[in-house]
Every structure is written in C-alpha cells, then in structure tokens.
N, C-alpha and C. Protein backbone atom coordinates (compact mmCIF):
# COMPACT_ATOMS: atom_id res chain seq x y z
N UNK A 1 -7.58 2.73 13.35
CA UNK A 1 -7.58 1.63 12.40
C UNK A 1 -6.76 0.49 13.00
N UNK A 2 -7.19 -0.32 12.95
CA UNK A 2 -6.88 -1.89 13.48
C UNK A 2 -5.70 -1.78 12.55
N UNK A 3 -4.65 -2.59 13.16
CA UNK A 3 -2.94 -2.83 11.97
C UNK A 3 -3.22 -4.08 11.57
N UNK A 4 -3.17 -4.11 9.76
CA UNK A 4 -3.50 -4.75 9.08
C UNK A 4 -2.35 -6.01 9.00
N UNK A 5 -0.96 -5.69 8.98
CA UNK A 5 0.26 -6.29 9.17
C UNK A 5 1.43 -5.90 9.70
N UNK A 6 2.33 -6.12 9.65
CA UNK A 6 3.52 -5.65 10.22
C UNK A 6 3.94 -4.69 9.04
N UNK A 7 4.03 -5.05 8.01
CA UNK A 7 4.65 -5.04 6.76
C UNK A 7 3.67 -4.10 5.64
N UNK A 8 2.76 -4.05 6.65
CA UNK A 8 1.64 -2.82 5.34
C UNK A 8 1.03 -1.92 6.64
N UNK A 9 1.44 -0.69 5.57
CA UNK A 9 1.07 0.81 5.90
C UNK A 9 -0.33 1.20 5.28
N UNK A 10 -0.47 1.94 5.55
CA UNK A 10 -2.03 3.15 5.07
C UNK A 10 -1.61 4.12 5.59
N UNK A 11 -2.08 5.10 4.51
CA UNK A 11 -2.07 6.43 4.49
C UNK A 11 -3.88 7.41 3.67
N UNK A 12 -3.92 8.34 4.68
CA UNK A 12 -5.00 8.65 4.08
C UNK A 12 -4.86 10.04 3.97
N UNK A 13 -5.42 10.60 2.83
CA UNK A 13 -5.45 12.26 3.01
C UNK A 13 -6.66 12.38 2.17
N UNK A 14 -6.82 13.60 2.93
CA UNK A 14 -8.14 14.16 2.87
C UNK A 14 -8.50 15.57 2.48
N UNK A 15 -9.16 16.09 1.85
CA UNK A 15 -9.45 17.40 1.28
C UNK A 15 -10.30 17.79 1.98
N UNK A 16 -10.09 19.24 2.57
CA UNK A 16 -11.04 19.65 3.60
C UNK A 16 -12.09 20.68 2.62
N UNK A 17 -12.05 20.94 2.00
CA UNK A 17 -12.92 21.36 0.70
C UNK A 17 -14.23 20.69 -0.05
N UNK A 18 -13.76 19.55 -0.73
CA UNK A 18 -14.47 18.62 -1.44
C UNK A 18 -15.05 17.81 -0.30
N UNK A 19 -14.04 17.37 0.86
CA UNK A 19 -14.61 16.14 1.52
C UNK A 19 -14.51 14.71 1.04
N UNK A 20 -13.52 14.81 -0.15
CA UNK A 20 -12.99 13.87 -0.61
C UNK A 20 -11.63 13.10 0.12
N UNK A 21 -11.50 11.50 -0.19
CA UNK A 21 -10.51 11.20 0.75
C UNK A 21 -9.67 10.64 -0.47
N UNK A 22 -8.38 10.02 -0.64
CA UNK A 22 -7.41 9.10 -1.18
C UNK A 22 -6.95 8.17 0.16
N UNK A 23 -7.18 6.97 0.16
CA UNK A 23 -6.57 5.93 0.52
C UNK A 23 -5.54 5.17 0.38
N UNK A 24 -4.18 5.21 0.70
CA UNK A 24 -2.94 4.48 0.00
C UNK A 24 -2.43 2.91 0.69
N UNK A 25 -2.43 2.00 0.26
CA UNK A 25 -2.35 0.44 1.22
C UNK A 25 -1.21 0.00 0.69
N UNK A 26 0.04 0.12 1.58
CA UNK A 26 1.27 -0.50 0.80
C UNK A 26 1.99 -1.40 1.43
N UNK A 27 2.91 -2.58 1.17
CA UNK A 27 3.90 -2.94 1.80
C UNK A 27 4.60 -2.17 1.72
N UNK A 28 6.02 -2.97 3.18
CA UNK A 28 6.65 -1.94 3.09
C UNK A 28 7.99 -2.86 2.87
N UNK A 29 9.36 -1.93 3.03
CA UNK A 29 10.21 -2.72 2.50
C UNK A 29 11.47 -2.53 3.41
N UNK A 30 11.35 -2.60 5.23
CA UNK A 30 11.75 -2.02 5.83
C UNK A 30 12.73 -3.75 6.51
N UNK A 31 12.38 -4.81 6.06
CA UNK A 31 12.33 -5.93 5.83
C UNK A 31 13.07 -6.93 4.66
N UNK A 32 14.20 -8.31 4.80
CA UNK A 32 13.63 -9.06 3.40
C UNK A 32 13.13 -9.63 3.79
N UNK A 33 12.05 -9.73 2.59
CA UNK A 33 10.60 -10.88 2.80
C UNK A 33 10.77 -12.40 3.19
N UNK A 34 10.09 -12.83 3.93
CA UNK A 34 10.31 -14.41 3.68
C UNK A 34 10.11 -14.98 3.25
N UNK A 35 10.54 -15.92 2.23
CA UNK A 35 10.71 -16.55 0.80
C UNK A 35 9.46 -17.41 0.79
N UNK A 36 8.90 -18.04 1.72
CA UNK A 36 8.18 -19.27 2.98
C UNK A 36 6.73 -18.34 3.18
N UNK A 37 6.96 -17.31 3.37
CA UNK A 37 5.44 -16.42 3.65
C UNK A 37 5.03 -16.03 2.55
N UNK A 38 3.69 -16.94 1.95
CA UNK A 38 3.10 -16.01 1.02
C UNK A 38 2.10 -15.06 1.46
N UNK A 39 2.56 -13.60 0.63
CA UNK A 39 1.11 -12.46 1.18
C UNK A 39 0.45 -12.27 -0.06
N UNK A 40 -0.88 -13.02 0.04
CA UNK A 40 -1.85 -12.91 -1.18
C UNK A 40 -2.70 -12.41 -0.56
N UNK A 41 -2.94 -12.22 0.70
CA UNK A 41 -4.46 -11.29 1.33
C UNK A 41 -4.03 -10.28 2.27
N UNK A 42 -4.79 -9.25 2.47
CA UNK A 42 -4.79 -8.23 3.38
C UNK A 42 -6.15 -8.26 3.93
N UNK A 43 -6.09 -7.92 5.37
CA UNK A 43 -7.80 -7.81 5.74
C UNK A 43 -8.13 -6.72 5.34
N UNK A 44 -9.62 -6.69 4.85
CA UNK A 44 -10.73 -5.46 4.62
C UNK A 44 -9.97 -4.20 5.23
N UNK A 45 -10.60 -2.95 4.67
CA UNK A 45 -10.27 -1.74 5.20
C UNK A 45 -12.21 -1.35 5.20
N UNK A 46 -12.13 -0.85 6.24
CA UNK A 46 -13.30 -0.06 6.53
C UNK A 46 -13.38 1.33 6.32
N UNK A 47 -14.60 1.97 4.85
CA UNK A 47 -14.01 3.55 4.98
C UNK A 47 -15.68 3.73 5.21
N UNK A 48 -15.94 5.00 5.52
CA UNK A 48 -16.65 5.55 5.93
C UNK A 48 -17.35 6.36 4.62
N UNK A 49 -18.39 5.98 4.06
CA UNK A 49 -19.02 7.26 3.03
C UNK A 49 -19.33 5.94 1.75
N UNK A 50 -18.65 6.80 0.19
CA UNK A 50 -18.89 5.63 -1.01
C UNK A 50 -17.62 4.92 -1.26
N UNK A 51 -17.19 4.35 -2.05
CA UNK A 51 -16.06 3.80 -2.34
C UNK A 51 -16.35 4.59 -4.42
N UNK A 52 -15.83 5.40 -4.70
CA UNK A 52 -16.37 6.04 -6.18
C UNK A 52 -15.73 5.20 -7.03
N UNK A 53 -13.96 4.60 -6.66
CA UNK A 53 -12.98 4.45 -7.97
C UNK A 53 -11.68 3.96 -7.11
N UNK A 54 -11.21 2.86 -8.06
CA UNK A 54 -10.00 2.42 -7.40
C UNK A 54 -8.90 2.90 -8.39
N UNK A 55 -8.38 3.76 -7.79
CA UNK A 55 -7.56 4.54 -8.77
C UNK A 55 -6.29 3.84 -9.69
N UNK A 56 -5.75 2.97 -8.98
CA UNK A 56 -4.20 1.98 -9.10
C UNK A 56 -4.42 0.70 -8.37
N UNK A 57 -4.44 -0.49 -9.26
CA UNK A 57 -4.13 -1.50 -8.08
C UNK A 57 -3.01 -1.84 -8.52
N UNK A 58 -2.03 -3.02 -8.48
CA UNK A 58 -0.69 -2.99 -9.29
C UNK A 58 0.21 -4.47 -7.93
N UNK A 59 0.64 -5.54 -8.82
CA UNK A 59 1.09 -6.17 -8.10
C UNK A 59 2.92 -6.41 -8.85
N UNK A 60 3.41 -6.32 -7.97
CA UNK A 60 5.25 -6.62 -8.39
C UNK A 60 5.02 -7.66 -8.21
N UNK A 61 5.84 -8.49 -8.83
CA UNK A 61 6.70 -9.99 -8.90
C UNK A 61 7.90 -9.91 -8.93
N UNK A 62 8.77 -10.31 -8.16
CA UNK A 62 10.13 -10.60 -8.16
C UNK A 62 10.62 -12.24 -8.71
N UNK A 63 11.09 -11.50 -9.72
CA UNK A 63 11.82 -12.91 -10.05
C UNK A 63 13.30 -13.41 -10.14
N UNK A 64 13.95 -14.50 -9.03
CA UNK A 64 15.32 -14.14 -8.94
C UNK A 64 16.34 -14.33 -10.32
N UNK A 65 17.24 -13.40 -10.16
CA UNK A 65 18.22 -12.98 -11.23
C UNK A 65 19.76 -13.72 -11.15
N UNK A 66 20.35 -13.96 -11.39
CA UNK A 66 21.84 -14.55 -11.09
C UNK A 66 22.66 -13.41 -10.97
C-alpha cells in the first residue's frame, strides 16, 4: 500500500474463515499538528473484493481551552 501520509496509519485484519476483512484509517498523534495545515482529505484506499458497510466514520474537533 502506497503511504497515504506521514500522520495516517492503516491497519487491516482479516478472518481466515469468513474471508472477511476490517479496515482501520487513522491519524496519528505521534506529532503536534500544525495549526497552518489543514487535513480535510486523505487519498483513496484501494480494497480488493465489495466494500459491504462503513462501520464508524467520526471526526474530532479541537477547540482551544484557556
């Protein structure tokens, strides 16, 4: 798999049974962000087979605190 960013991981696991997969696409937080970089896109992921169900999508907002 081509690296999508510096800052986002994938993880995949797979059931050797079903033949079913889970896909996980995360930032990471190994980093502080730069205030200046917005990340509103990730490139495509390419999977192989159907796409059935997007189980979780979910976006944080940070908003600064005093």
């Amino acid at each position: 798999m081509d690296q999508m960013d510096a800052d986002i991981v994938a993880v995949t696991r797979h059931c050797p049974e079903t033949h079913q997969s889970v896909v996980l696409v995360a930032y990471t937080a190994f980093s502080h962000p730069d205030p200046y970089y917005k990340r509103d896109y990730i490139k495509p992921i390419r999977v192989e087979g159907t796409v059935d169900e997007v189980i979780l999508e979910a976006t944080l907002i940070h908003k600064n605190a005093k």
